[in-house]
Protein backbone atom coordinates (compact mmCIF):
# COMPACT_ATOMS: atom_id res chain seq x y z
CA UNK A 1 -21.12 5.18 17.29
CA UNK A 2 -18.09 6.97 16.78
CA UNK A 3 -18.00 8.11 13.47
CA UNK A 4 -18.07 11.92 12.29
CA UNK A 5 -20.49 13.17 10.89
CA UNK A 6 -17.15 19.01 -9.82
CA UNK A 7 -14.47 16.75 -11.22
CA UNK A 8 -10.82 18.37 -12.48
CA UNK A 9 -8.67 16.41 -14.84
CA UNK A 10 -5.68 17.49 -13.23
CA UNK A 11 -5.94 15.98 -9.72
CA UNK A 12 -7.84 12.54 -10.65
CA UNK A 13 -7.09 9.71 -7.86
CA UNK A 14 -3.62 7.67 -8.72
CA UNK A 15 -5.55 4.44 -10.21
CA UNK A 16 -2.55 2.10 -10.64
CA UNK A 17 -2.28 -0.91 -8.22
CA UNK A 18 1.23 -2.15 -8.78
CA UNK A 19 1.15 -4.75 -6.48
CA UNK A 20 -2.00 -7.34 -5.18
CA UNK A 21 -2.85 -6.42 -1.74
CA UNK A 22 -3.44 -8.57 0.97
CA UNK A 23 -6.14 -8.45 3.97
CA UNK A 24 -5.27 -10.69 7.33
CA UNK A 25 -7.65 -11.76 10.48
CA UNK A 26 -5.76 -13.59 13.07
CA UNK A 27 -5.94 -17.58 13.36
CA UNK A 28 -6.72 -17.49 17.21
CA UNK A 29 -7.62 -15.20 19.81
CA UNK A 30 -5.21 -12.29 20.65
CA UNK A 31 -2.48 -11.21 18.49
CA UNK A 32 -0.16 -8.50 19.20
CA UNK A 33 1.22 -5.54 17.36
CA UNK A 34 4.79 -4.86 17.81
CA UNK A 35 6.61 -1.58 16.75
CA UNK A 36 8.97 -3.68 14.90
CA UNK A 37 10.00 -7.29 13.72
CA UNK A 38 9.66 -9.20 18.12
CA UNK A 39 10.15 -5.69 19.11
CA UNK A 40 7.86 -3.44 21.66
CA UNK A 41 4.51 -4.28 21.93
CA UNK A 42 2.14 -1.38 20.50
CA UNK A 43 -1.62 -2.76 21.16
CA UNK A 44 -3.33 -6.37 20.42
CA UNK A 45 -6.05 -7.71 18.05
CA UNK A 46 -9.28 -9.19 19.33
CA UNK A 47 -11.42 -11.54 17.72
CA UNK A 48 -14.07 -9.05 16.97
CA UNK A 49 -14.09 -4.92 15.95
CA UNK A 50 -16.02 -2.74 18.43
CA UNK A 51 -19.08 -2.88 15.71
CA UNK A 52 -18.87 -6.60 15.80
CA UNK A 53 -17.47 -7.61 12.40
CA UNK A 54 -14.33 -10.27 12.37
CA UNK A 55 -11.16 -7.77 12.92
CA UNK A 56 -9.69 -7.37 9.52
CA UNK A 57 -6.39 -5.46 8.89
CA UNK A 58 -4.70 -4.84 5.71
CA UNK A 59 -0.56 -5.79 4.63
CA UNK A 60 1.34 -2.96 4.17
CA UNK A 61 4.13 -5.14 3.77
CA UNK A 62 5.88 -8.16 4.32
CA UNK A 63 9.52 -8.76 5.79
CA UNK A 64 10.72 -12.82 6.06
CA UNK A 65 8.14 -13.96 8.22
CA UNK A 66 6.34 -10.86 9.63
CA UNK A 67 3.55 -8.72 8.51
CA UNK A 68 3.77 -4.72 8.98
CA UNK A 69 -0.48 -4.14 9.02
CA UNK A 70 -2.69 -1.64 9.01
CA UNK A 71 -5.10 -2.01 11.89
CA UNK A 72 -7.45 0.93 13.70
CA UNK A 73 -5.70 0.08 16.91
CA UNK A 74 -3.25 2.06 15.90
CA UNK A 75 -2.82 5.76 15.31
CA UNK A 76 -2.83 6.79 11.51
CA UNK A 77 0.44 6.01 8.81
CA UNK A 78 1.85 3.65 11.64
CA UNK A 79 1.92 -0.20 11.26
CA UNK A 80 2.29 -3.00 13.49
CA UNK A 81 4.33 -6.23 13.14
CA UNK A 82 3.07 -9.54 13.56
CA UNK A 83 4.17 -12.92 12.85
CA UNK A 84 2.73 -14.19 9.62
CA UNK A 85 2.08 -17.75 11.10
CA UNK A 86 -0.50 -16.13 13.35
CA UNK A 87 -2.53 -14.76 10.59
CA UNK A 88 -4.87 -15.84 8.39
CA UNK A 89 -4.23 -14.16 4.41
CA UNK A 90 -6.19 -13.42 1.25
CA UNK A 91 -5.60 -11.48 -1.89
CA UNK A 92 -8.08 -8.70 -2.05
CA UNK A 93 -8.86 -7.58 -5.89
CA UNK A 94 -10.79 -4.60 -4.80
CA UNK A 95 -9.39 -0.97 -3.89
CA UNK A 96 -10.87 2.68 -3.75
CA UNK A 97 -8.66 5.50 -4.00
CA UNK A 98 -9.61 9.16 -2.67
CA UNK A 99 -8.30 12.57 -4.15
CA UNK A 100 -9.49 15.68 -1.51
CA UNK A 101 -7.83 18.14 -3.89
CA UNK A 102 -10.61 17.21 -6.82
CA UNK A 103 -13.18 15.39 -4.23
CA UNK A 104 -13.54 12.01 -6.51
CA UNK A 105 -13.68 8.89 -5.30
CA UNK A 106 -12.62 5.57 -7.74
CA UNK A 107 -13.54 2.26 -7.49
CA UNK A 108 -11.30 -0.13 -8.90
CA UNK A 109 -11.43 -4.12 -9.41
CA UNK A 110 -8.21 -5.06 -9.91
CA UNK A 111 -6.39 -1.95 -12.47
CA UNK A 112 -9.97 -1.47 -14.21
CA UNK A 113 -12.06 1.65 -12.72
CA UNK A 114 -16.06 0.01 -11.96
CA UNK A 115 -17.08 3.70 -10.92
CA UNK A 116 -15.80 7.22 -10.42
CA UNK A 117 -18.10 9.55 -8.20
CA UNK A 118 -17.75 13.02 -7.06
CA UNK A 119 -17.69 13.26 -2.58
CA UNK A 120 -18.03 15.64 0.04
CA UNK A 121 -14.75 16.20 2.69
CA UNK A 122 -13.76 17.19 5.37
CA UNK A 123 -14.46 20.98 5.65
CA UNK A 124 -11.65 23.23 6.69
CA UNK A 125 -11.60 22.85 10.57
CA UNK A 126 -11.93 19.23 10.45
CA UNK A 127 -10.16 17.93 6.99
CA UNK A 128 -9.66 14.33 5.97
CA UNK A 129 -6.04 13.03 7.01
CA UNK A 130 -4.90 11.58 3.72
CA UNK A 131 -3.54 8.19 4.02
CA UNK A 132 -3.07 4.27 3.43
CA UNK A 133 -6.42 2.51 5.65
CA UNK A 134 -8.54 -0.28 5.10
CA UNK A 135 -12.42 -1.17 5.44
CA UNK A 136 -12.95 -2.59 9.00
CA UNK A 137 -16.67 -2.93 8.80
CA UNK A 138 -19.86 -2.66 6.93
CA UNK A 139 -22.88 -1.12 9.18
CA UNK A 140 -26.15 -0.34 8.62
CA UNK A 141 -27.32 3.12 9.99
CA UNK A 142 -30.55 1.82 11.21
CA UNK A 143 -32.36 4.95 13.02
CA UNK A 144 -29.21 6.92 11.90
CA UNK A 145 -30.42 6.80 8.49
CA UNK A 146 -30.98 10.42 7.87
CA UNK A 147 -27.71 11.41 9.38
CA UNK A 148 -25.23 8.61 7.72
CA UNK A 149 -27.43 7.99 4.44
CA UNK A 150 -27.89 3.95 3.27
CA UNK A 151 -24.54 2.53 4.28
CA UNK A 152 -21.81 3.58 6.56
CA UNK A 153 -18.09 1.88 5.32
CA UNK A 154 -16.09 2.27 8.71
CA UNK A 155 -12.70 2.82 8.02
CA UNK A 156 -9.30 2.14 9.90
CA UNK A 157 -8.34 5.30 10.22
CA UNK A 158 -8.75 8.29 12.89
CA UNK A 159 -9.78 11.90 13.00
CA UNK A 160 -7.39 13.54 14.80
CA UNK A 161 -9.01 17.25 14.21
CA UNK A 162 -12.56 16.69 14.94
CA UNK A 163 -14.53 20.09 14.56
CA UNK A 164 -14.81 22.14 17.31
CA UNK A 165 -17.14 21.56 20.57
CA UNK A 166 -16.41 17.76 19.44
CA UNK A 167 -15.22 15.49 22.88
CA UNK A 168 -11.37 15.46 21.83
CA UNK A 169 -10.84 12.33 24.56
CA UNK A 170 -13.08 10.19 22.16
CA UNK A 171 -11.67 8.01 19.13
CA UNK A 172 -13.52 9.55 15.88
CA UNK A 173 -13.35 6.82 13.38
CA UNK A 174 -13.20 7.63 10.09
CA UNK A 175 -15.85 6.08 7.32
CA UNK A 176 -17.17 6.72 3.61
CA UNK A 177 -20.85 7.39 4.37
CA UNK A 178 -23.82 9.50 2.86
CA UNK A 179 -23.95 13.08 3.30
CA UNK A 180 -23.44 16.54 0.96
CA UNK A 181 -20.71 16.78 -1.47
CA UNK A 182 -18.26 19.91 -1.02
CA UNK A 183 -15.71 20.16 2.14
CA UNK A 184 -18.61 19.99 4.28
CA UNK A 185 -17.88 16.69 6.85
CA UNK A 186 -16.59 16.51 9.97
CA UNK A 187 -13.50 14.19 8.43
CA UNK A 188 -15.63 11.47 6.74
CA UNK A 189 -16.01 11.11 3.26
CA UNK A 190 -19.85 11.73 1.67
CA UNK A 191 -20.51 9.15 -1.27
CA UNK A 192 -23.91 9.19 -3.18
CA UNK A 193 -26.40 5.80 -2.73
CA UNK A 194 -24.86 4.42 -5.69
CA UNK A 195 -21.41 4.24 -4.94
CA UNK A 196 -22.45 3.63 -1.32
CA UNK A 197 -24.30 0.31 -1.91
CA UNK A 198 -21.63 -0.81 -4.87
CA UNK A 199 -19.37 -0.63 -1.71
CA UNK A 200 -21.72 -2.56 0.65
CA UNK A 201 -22.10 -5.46 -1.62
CA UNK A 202 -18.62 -5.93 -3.68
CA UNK A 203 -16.05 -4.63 -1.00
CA UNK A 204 -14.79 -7.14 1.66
CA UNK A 205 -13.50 -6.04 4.81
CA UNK A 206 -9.69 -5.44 4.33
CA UNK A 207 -10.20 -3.24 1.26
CA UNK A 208 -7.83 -0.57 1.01
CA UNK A 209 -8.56 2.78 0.58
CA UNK A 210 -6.20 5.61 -0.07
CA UNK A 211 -7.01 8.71 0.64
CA UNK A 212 -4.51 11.34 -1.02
CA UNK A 213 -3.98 15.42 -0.76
């Protein structure tokens, strides 16, 4: 699997949502990414993620009819357009926001906060890249258990500094996962069981999560 491995008031997580977010699968088979509105072709959707869920991306934003989405298949904070007619859409009401400066994570249905929880990071040689992702899959650990906790949450995103001694060729995923709290990960970010499993069992794929400095 390719994954990596106390509150301040000042720096809590942004918590407003001024606008409903949308996730997307595709209608049929392959869909392509383009760089722009029928422009260059950046990478194509399957069916299927490489842990098996239904490939889910999230709407960054919408322009006539194309989407600009959010998809792991591309690298981090750039979108790809599609044509809205070959995607399927639905309003997500669920979003978690990330602050590394204060290491909090907040869950939020809709503008109301369900749970606030302190998280580990990543540690200095191998920080979390803040940005806008989603929540491509839900995965049980199995005999990984002791290493990823409960309940891995892959996310969309990459980890372009993995620590050191780390295969650089490789795509590290990024993920919310168990683990230590502090700026102790390898990019990922370390949620306790509670918050974990609240994730599991209310999030749907397509979820965004923002992860901010």
């Amino acid at each position: 699997m390719a994954l990596a491995a106390a509150t301040s008031a000042l720096a809590q997580p942004d918590v407003r949502r001024p606008e409903p977010f949308l996730a997307a699968t595709p209608r049929t088979g392959a869909v392509v990414l383009r760089d722009r509105p029928g422009g260059r072709v950046l990478a194509t959707l399957g069916s299927r993620t490489e842990f098996g869920s239904p490939e889910t991306v999230g709407v960054a934003r919408v322009r006539g009819s194309w989407l600009a989405v959010i998809s792991t298949r591309l690298p981090n904070g750039v979108v790809g357009w599609v044509p809205r007619s070959e995607m399927s859409l639905r309003p997500v009401d669920w979003s978690v926001r990330v602050s590394l400066s204060s290491r909090t994570l907040v869950v939020l249905r809709g503008a109301r906060v369900v749970r606030r929880a302190v998280v580990g990071i990543g540690a200095a040689g191998s920080p979390t890249p803040p940005g806008r992702y989603v929540v491509t899959d839900h995965i049980d650990p199995g005999a990984q258990r002791s290493v990823y906790g409960c309940c891995i949450l892959a996310l969309s995103g990459h980890q372009p500094h993995p620590p050191a001694g780390w295969d650089r060729s490789r795509d590290w995923r990024l993920a919310i996962h168990g683990g230590a709290t502090g700026a102790v990960s390898a990019g990922c970010i370390h949620a306790d069981e509670t918050t974990l499993r609240l994730l599991m069992r209310q999030t749907p794929l397509g979820t965004p999560v923002t992860i901010s400095p």
